[in-house]
N, C-alpha and C. Protein backbone atom coordinates (compact mmCIF):
# COMPACT_ATOMS: atom_id res chain seq x y z
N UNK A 1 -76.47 -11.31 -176.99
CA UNK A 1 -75.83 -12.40 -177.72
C UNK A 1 -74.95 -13.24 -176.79
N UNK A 2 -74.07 -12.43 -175.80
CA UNK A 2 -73.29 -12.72 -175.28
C UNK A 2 -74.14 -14.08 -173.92
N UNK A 3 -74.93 -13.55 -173.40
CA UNK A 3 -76.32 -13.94 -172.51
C UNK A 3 -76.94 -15.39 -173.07
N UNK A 4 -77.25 -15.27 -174.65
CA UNK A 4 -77.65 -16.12 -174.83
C UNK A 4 -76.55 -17.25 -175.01
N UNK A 5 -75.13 -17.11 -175.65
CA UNK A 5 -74.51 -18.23 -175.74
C UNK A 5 -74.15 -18.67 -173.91
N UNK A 6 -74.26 -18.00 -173.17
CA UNK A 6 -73.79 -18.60 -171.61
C UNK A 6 -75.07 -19.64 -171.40
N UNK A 7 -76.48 -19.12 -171.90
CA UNK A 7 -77.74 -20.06 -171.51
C UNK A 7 -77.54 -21.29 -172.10
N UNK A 8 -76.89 -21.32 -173.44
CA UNK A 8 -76.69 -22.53 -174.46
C UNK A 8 -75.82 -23.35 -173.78
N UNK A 9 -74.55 -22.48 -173.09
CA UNK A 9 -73.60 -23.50 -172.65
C UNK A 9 -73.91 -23.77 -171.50
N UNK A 10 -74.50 -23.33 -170.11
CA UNK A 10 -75.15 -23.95 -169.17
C UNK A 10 -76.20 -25.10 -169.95
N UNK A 11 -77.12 -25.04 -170.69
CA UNK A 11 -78.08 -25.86 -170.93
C UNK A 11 -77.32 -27.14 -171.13
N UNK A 12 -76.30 -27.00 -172.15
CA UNK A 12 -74.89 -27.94 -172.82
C UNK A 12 -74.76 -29.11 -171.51
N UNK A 13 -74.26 -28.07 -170.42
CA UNK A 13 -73.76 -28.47 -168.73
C UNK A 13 -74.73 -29.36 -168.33
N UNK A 14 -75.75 -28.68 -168.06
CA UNK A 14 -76.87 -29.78 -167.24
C UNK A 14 -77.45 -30.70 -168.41
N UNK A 15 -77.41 -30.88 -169.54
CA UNK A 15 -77.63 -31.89 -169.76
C UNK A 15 -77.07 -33.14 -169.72
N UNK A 16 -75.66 -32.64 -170.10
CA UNK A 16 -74.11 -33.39 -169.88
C UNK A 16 -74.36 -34.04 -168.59
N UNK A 17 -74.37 -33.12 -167.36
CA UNK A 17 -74.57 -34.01 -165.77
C UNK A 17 -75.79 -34.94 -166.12
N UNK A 18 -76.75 -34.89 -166.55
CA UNK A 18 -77.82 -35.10 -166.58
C UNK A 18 -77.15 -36.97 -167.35
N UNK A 19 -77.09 -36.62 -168.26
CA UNK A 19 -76.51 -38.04 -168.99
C UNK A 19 -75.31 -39.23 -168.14
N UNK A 20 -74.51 -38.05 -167.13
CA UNK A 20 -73.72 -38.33 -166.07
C UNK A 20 -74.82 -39.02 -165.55
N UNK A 21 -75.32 -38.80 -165.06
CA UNK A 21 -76.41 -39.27 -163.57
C UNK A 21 -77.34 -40.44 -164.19
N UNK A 22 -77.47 -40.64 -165.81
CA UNK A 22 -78.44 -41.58 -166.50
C UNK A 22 -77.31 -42.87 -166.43
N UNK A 23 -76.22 -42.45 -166.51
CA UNK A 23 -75.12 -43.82 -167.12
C UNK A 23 -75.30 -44.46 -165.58
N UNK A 24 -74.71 -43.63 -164.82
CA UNK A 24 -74.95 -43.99 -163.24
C UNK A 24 -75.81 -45.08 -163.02
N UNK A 25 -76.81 -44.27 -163.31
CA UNK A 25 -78.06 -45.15 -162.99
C UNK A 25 -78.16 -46.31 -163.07
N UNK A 26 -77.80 -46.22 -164.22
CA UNK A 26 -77.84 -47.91 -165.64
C UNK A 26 -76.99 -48.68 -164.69
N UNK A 27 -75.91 -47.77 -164.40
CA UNK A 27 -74.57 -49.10 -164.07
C UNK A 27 -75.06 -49.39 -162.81
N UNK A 28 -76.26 -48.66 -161.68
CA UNK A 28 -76.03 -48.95 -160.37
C UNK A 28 -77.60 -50.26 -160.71
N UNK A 29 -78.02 -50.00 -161.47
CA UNK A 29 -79.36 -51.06 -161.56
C UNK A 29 -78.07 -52.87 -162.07
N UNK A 30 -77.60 -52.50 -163.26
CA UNK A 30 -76.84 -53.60 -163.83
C UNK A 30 -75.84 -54.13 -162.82
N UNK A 31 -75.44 -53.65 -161.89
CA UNK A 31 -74.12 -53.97 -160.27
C UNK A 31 -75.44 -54.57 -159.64
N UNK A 32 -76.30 -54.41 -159.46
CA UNK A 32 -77.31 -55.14 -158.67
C UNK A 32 -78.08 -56.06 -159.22
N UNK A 33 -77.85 -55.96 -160.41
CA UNK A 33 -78.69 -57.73 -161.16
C UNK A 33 -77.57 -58.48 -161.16
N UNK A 34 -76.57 -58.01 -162.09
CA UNK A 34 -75.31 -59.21 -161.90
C UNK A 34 -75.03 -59.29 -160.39
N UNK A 35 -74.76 -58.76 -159.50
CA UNK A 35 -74.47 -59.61 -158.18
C UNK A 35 -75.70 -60.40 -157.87
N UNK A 36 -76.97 -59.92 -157.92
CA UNK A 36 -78.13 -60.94 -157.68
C UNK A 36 -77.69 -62.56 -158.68
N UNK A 37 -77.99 -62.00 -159.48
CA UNK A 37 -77.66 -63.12 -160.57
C UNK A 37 -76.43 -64.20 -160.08
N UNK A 38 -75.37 -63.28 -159.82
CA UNK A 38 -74.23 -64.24 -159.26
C UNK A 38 -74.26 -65.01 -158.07
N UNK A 39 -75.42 -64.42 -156.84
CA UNK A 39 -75.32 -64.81 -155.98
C UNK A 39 -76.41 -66.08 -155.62
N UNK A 40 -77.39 -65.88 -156.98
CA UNK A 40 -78.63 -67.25 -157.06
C UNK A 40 -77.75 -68.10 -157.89
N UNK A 41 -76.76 -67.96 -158.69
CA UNK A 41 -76.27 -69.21 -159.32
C UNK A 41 -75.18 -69.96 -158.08
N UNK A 42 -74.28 -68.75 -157.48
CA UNK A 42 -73.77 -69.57 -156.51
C UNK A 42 -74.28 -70.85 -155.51
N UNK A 43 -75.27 -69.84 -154.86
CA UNK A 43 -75.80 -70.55 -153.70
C UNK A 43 -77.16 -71.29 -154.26
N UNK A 44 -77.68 -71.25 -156.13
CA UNK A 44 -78.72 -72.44 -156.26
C UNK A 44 -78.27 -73.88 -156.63
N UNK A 45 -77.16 -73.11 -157.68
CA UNK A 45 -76.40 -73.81 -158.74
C UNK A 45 -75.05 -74.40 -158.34
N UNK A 46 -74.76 -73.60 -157.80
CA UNK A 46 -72.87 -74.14 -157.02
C UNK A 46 -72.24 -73.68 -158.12
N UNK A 47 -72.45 -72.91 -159.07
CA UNK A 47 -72.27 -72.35 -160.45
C UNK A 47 -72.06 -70.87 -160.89
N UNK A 48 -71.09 -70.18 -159.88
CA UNK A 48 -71.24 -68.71 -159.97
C UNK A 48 -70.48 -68.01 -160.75
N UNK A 49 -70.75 -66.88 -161.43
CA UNK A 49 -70.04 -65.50 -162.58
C UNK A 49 -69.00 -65.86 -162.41
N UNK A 50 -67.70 -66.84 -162.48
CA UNK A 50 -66.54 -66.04 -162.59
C UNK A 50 -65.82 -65.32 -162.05
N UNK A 51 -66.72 -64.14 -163.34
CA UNK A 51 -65.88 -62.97 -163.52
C UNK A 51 -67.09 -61.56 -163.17
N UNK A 52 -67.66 -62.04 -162.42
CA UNK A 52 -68.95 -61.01 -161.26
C UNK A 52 -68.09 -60.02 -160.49
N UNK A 53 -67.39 -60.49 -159.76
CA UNK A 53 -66.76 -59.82 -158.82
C UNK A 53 -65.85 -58.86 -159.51
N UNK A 54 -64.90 -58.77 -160.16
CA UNK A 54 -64.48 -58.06 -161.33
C UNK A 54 -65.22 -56.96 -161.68
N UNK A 55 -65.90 -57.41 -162.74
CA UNK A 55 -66.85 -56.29 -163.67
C UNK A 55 -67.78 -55.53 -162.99
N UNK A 56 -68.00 -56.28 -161.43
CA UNK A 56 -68.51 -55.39 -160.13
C UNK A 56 -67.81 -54.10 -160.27
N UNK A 57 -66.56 -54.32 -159.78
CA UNK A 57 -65.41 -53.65 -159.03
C UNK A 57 -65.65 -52.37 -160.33
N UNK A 58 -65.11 -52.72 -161.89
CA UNK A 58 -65.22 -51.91 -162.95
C UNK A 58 -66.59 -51.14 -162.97
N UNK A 59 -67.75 -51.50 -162.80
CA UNK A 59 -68.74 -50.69 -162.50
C UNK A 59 -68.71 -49.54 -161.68
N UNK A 60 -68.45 -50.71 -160.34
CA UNK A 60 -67.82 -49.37 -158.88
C UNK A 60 -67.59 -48.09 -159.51
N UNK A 61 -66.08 -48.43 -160.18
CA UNK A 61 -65.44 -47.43 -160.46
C UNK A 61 -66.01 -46.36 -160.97
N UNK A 62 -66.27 -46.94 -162.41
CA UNK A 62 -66.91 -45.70 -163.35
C UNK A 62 -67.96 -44.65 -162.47
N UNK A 63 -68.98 -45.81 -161.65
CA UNK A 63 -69.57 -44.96 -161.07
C UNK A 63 -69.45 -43.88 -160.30
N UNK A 64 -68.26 -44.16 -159.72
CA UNK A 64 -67.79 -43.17 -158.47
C UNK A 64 -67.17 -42.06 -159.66
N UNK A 65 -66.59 -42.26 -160.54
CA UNK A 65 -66.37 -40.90 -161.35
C UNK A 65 -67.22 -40.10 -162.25
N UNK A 66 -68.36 -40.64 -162.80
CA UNK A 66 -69.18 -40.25 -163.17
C UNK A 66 -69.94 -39.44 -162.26
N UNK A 67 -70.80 -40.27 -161.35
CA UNK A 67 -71.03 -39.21 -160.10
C UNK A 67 -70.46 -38.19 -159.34
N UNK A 68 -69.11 -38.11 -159.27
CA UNK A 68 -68.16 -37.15 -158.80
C UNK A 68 -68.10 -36.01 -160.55
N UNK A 69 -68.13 -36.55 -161.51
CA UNK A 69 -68.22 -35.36 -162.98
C UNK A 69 -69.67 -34.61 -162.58
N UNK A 70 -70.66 -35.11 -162.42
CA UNK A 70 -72.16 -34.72 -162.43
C UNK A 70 -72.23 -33.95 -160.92
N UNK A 71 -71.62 -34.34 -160.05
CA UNK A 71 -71.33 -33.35 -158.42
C UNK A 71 -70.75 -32.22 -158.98
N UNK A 72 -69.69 -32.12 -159.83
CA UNK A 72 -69.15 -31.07 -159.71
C UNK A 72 -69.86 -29.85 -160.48
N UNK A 73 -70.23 -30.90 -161.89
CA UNK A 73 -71.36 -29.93 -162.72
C UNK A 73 -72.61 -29.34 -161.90
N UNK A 74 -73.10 -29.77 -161.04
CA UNK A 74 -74.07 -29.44 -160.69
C UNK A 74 -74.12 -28.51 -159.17
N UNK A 75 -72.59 -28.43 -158.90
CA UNK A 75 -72.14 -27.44 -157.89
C UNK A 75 -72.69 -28.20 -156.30
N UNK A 76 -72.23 -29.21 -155.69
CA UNK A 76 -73.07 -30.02 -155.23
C UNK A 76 -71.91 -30.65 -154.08
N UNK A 77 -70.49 -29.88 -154.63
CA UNK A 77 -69.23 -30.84 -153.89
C UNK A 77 -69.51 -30.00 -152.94
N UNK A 78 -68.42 -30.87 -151.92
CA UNK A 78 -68.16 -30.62 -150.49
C UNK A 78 -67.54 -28.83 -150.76
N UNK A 79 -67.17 -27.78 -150.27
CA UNK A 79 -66.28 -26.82 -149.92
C UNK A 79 -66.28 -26.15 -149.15
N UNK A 80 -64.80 -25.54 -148.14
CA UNK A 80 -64.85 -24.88 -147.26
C UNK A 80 -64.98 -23.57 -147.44
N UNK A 81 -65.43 -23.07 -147.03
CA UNK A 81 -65.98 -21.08 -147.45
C UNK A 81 -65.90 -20.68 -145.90
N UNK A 82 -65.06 -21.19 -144.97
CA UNK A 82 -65.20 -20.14 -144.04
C UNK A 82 -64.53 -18.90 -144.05
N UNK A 83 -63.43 -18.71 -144.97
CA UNK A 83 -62.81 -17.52 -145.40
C UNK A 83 -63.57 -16.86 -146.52
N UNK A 84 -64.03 -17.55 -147.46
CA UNK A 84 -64.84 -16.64 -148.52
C UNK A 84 -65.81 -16.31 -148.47
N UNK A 85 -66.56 -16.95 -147.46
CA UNK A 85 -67.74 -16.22 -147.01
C UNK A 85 -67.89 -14.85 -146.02
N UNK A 86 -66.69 -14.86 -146.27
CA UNK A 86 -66.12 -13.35 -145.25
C UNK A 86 -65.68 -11.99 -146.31
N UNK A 87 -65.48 -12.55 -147.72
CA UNK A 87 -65.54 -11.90 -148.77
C UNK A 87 -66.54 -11.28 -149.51
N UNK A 88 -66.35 -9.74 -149.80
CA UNK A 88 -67.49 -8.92 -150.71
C UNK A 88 -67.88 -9.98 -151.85
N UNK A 89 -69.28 -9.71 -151.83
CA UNK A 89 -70.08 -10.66 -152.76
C UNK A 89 -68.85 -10.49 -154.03
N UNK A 90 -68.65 -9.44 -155.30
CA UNK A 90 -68.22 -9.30 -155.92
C UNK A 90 -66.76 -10.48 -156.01
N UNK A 91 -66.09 -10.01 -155.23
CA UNK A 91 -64.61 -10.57 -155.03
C UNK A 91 -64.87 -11.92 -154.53
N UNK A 92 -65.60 -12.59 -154.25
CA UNK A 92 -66.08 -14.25 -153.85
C UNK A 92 -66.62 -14.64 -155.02
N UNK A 93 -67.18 -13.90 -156.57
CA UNK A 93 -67.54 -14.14 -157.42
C UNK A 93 -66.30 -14.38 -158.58
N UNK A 94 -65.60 -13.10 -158.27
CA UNK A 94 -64.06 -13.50 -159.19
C UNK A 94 -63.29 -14.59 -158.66
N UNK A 95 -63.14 -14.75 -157.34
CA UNK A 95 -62.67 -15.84 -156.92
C UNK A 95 -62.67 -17.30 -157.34
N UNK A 96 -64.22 -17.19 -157.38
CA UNK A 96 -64.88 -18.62 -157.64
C UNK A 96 -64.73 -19.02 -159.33
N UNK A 97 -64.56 -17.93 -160.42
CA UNK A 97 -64.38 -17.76 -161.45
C UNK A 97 -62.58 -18.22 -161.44
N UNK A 98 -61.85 -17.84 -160.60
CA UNK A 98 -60.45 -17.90 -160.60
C UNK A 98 -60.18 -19.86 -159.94
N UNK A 99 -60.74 -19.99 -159.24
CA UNK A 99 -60.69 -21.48 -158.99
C UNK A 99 -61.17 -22.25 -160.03
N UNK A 100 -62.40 -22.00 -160.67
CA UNK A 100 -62.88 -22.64 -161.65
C UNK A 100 -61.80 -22.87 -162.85
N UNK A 101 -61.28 -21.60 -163.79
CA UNK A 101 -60.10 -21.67 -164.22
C UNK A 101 -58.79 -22.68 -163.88
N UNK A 102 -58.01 -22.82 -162.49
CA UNK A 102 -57.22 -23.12 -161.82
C UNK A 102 -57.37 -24.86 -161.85
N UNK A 103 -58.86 -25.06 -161.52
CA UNK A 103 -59.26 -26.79 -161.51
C UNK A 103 -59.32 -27.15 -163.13
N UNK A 104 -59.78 -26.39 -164.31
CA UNK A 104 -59.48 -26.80 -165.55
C UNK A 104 -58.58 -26.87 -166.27
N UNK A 105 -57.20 -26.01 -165.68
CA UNK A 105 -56.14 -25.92 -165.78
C UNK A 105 -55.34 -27.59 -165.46
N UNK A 106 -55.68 -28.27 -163.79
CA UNK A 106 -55.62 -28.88 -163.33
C UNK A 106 -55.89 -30.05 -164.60
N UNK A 107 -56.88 -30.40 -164.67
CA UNK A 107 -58.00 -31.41 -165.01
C UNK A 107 -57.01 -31.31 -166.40
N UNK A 108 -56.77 -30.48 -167.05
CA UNK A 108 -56.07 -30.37 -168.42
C UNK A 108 -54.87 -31.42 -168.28
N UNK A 109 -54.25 -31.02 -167.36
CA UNK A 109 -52.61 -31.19 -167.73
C UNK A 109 -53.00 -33.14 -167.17
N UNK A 110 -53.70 -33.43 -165.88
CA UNK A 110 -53.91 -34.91 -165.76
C UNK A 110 -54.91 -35.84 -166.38
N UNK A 111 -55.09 -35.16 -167.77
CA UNK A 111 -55.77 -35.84 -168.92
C UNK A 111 -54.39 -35.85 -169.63
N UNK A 112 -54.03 -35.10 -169.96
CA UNK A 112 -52.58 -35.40 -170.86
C UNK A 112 -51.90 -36.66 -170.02
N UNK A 113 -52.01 -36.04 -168.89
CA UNK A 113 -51.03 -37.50 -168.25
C UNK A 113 -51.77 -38.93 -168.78
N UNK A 114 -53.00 -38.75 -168.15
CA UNK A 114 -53.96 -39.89 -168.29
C UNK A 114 -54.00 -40.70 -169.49
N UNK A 115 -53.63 -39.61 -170.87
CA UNK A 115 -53.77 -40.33 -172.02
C UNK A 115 -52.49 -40.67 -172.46
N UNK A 116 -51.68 -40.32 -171.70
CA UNK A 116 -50.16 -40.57 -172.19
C UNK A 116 -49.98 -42.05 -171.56
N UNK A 117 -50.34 -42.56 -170.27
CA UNK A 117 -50.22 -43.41 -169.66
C UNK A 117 -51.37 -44.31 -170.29
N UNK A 118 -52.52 -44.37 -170.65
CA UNK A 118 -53.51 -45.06 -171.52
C UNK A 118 -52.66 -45.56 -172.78
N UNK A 119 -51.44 -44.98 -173.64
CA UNK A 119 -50.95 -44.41 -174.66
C UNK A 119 -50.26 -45.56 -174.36
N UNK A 120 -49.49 -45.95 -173.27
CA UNK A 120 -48.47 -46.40 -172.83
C UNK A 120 -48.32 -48.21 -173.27
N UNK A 121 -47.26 -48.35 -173.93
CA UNK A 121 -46.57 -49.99 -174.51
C UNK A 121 -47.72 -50.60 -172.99
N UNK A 122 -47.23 -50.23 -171.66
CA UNK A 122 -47.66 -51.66 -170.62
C UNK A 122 -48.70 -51.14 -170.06
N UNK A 123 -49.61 -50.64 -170.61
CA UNK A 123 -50.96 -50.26 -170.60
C UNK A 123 -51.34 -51.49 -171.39
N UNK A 124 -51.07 -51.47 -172.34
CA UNK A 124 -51.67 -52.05 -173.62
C UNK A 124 -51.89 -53.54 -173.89
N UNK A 125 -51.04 -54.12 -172.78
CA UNK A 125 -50.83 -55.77 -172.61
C UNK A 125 -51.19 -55.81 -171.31
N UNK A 126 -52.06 -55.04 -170.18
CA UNK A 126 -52.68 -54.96 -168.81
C UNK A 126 -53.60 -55.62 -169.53
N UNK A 127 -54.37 -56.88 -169.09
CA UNK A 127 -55.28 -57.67 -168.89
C UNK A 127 -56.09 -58.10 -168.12
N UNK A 128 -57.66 -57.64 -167.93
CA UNK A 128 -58.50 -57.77 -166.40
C UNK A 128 -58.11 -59.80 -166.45
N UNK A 129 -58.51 -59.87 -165.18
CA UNK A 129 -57.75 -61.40 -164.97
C UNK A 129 -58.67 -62.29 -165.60
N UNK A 130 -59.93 -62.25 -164.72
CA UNK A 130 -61.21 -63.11 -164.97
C UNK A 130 -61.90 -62.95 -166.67
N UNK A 131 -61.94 -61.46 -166.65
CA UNK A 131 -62.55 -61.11 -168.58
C UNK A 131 -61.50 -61.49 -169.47
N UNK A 132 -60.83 -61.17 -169.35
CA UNK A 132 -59.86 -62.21 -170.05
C UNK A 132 -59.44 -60.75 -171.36
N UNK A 133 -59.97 -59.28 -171.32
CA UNK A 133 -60.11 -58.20 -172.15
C UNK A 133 -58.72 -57.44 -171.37
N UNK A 134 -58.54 -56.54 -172.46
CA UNK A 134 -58.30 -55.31 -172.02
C UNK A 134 -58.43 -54.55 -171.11
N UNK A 135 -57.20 -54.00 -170.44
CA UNK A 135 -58.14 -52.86 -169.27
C UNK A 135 -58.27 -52.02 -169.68
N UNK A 136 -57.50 -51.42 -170.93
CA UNK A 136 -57.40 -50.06 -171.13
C UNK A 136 -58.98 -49.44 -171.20
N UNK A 137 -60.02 -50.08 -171.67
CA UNK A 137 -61.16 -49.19 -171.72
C UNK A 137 -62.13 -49.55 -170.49
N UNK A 138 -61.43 -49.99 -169.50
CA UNK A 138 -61.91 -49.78 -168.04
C UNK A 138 -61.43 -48.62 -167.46
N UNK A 139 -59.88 -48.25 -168.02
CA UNK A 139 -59.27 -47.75 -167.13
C UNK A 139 -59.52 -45.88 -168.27
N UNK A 140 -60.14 -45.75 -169.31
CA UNK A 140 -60.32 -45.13 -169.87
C UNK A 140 -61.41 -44.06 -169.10
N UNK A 141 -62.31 -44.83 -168.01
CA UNK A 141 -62.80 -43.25 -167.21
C UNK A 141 -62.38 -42.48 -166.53
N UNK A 142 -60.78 -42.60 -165.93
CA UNK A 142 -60.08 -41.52 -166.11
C UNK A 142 -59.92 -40.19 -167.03
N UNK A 143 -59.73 -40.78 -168.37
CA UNK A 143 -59.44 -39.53 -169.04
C UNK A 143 -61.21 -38.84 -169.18
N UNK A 144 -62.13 -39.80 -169.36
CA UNK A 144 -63.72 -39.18 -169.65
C UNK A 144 -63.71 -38.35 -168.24
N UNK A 145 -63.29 -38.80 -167.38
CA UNK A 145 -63.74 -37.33 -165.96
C UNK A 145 -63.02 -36.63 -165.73
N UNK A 146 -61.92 -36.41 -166.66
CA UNK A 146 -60.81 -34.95 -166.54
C UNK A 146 -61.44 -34.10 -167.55
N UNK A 147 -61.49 -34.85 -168.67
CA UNK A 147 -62.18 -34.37 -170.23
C UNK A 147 -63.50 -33.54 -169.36
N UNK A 148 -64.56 -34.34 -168.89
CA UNK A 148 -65.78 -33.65 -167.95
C UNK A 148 -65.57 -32.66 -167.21
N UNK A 149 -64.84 -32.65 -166.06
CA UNK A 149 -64.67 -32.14 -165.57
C UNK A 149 -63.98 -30.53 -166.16
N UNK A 150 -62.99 -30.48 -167.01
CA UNK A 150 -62.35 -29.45 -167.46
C UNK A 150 -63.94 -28.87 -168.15
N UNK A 151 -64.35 -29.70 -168.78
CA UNK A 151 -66.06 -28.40 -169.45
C UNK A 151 -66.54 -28.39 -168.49
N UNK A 152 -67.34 -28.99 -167.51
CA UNK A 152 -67.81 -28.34 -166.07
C UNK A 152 -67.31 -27.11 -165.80
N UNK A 153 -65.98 -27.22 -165.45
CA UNK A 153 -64.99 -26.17 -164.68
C UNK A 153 -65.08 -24.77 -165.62
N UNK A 154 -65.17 -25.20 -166.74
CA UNK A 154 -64.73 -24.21 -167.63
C UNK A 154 -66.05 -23.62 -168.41
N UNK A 155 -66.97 -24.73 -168.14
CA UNK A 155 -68.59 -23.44 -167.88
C UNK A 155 -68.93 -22.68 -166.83
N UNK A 156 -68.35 -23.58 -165.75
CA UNK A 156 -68.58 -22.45 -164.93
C UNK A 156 -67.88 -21.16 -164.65
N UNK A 157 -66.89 -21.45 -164.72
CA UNK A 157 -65.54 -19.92 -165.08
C UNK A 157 -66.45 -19.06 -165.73
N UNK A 158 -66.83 -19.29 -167.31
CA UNK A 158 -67.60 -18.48 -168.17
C UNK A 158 -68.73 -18.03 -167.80
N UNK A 159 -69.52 -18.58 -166.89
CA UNK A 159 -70.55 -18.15 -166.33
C UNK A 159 -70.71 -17.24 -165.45
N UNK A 160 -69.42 -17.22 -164.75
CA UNK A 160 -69.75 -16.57 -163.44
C UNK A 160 -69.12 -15.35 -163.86
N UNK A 161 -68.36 -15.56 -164.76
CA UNK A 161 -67.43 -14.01 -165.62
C UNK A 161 -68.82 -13.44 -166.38
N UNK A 162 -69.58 -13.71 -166.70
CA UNK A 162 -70.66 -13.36 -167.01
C UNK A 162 -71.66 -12.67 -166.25
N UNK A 163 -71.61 -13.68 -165.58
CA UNK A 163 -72.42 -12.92 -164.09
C UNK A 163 -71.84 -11.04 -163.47
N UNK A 164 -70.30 -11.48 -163.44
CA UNK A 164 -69.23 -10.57 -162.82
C UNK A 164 -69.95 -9.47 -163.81
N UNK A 165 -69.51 -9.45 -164.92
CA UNK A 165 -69.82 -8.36 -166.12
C UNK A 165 -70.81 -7.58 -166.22
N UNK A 166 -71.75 -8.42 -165.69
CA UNK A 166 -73.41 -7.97 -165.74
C UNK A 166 -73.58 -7.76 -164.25
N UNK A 167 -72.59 -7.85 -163.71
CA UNK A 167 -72.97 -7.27 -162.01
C UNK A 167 -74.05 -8.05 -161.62
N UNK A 168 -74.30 -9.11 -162.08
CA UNK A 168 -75.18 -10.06 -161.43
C UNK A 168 -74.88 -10.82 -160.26
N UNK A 169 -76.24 -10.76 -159.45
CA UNK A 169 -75.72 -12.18 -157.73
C UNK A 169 -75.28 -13.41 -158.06
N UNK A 170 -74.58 -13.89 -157.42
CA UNK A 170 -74.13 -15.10 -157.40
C UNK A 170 -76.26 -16.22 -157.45
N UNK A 171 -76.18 -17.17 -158.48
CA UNK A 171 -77.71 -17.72 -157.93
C UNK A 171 -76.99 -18.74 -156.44
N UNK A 172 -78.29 -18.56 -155.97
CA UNK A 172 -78.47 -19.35 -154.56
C UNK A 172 -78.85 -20.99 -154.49
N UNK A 173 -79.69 -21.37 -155.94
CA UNK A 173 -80.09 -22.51 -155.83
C UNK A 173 -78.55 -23.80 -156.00
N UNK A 174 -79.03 -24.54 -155.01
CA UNK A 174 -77.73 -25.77 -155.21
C UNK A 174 -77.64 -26.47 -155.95
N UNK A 175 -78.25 -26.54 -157.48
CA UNK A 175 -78.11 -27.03 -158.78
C UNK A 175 -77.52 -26.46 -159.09
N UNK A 176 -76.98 -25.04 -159.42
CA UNK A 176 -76.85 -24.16 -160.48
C UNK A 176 -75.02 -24.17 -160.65
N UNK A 177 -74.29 -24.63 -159.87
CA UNK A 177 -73.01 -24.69 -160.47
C UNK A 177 -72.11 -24.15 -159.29
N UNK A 178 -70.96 -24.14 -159.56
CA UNK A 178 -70.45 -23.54 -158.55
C UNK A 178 -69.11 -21.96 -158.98
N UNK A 179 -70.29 -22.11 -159.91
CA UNK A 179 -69.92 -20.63 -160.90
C UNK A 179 -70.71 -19.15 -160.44
């Protein structure tokens, strides 16, 4: 029982990255028509976006956090292991279970911040210059990649405590998490 809800909530995980890596996508195809677009009206028309350069930049962004939520889900970040790789399989498994914990812990408390400051009177009258909108729901993928990140972190904790329990190996493949 126990086995099967960890398969449900990994499945949960990679689909989640999976939808991570689809938004990506979208936004890295749409950053490359609108700058095309902006850059044939400039130099056909003398007539360019505005507000291109902007909603560029807001793309940028999201992207780089989205892709950094879907890295982490998918166990894929940078890390140094020259000390833990010097550690009994077992105890490099609680470890990695104990960091996992520690970063959702993390990710918790700077979503509270995140939404307190989203929350915030001079949040609320921040205005992108050129859109002439709101920033707050630009500046809202902050809290979506703490929110991500803490279930990443916190499937993988569960997973690898799972693993621990069942005296199972750490898996080897570089999809599988960093649980």
């Amino acid at each position: 029982m126990i086995a099967q809800i960890g398969r449900q909530v990994d499945r949960v995980n990679r689909a989640l990255a999976w939808l991570e890596l689809l938004v990506c996508q979208i936004l890295v195809a749409s950053f490359a028509l609108l700058l095309l677009v902006n850059v044939t009206l400039r130099y056909v028309l003398s007539a360019p976006l505005f507000y291109a350069e902007e909603t560029a930049i807001y793309m940028l962004i999201w992207m780089t956090y989205l892709a950094a939520a879907a890295s982490i889900a998918r166990g894929d970040m940078v890390a140094l292991t020259i000390l833990t790789d010097k550690l009994p399989a077992r105890l490099r498994q609680g470890l990695k279970v104990v960091v996992n914990l520690l970063m959702a812990a993390m990710c918790i408390a700077l979503l509270d911040a995140t939404i307190a400051w989203l929350n915030a009177p001079g949040t609320a009258f921040d205005l992108a210059l050129t859109l002439g909108l709101p920033k707050r729901p630009f500046y809202a993928i902050m809290a979506i990649f703490f929110a991500l990140v803490t279930f990443h972190t916190l499937v993988h904790a569960l997973l690898g405590t799972l693993r621990l329990v069942r005296g199972e190996a750490e898996p080897t493949a570089p999809t599988t998490g960093v649980s």
